[in-house]
C-alpha atoms as a PDB file:
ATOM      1  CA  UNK A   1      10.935   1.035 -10.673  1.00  0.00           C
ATOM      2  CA  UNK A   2      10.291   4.016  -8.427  1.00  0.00           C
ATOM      3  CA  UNK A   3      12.335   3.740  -4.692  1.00  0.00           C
ATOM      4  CA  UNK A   4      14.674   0.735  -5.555  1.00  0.00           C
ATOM      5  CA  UNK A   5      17.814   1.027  -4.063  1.00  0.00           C
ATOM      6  CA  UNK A   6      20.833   0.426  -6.031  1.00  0.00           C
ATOM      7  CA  UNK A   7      21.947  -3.012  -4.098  1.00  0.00           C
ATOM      8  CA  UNK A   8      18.368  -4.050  -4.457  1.00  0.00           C
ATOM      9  CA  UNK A   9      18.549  -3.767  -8.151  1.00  0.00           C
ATOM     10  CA  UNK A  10      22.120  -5.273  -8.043  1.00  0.00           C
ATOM     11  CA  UNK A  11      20.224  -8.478  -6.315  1.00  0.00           C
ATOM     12  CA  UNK A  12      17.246  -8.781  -8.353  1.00  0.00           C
ATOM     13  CA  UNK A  13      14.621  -7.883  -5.681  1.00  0.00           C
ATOM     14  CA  UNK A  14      10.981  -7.027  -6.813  1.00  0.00           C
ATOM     15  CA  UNK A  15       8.441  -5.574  -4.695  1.00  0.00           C
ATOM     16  CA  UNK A  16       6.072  -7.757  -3.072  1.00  0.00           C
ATOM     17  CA  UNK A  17       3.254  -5.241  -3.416  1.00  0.00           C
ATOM     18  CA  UNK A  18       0.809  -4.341  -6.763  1.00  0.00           C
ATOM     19  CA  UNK A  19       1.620  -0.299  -7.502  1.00  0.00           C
ATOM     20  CA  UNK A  20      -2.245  -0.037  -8.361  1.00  0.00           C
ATOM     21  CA  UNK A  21      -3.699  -1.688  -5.146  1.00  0.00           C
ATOM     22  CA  UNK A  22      -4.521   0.210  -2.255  1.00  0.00           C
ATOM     23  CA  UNK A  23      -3.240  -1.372   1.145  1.00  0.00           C
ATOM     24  CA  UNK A  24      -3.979   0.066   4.974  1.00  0.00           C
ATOM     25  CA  UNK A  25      -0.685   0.458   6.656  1.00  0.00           C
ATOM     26  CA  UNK A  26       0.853   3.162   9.338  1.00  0.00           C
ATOM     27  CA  UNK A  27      -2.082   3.050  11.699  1.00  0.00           C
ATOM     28  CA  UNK A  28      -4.877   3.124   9.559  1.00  0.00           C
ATOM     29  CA  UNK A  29      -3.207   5.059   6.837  1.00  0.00           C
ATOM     30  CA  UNK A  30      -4.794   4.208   2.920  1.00  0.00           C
ATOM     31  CA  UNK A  31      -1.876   4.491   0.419  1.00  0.00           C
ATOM     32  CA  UNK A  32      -1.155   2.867  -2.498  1.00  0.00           C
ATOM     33  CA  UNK A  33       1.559  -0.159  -3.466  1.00  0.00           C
ATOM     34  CA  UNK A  34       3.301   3.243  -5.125  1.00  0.00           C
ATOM     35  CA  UNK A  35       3.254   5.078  -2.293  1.00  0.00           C
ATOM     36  CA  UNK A  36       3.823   2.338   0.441  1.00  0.00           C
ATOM     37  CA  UNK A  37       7.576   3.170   1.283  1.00  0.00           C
ATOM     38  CA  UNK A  38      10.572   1.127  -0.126  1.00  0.00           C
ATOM     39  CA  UNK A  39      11.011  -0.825   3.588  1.00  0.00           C
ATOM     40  CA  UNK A  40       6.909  -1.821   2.871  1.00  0.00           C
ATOM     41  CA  UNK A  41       6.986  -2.484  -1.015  1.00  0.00           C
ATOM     42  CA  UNK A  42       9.483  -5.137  -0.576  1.00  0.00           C
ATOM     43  CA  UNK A  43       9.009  -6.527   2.521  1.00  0.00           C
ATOM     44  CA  UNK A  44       5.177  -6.227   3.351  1.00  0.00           C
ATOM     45  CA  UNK A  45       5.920  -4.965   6.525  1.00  0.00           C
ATOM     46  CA  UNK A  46       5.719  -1.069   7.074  1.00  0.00           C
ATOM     47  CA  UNK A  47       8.655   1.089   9.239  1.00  0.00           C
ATOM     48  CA  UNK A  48       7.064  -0.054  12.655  1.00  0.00           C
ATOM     49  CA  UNK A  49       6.856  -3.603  11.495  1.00  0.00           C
ATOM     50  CA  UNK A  50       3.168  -3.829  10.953  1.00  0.00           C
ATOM     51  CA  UNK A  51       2.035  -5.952   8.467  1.00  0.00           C
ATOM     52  CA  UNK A  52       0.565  -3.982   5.622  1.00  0.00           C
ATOM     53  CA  UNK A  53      -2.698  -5.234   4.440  1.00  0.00           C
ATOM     54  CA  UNK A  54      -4.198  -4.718   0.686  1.00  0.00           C
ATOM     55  CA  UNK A  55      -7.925  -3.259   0.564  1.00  0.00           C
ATOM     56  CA  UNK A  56     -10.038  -6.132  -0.567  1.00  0.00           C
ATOM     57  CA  UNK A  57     -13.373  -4.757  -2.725  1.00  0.00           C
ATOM     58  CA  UNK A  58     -15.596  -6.137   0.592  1.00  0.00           C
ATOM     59  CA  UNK A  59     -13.703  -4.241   2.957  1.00  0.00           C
ATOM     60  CA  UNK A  60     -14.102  -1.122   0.381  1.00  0.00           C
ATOM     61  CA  UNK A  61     -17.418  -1.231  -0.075  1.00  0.00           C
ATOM     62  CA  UNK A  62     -18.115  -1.691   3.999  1.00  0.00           C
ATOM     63  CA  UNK A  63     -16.379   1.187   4.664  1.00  0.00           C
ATOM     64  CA  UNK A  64     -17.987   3.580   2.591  1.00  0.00           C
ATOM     65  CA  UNK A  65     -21.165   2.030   3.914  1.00  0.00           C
ATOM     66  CA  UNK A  66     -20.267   1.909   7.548  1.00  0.00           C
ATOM     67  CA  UNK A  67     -18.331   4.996   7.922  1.00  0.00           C
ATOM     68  CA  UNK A  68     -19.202   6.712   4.969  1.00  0.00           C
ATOM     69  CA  UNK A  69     -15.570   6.880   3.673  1.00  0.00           C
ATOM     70  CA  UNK A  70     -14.417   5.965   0.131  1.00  0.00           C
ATOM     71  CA  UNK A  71     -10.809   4.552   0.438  1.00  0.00           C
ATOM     72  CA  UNK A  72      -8.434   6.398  -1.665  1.00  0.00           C
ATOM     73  CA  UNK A  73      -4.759   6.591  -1.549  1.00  0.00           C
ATOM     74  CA  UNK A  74      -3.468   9.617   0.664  1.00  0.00           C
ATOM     75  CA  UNK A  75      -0.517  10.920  -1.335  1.00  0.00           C
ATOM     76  CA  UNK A  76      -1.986  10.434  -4.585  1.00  0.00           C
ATOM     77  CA  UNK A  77      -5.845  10.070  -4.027  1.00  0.00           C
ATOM     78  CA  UNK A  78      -5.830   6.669  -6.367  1.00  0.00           C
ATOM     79  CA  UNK A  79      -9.652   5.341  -5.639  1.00  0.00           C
ATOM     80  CA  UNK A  80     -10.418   1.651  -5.254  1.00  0.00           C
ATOM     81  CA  UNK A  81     -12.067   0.509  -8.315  1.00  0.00           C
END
């Protein structure tokens, strides 16, 4: 697993997030479940304590419709299939 902590190997944890999903987090910010941060792969919750949210194919497909903008992860530029 990539960004486990040792004590949260030691306890079992898993992250809460898919790796392969693309979520909106950090004020708008696209990233993938990869990419997310350890504090928001296992807790859902991103560094400010916003809720991250995973990008569902209707909210894809409205934004590059809307504002002509095809989600794709920032760090790694993973597209939503």
């Amino acid at each position: 697993m990539v960004g486990i902590t040792r004590a949260q190997r030691a306890r079992g944890d898993r992250p809460v997030v898919d790796d392969a999903a693309l979520y909106i987090a950090d004020n708008g910010r696209c990233l993938c479940g990869a990419h997310l941060g350890n504090m928001a792969r296992f807790t859902g919750r991103d560094i400010s304590g916003q809720k991250v949210e995973r990008m569902t194919p209707a909210a894809a497909r409205k934004a590059l419709r809307v504002f002509h903008w095809e989600p794709a992860c920032e760090t790694c530029g993973r597209k939503a299939s």
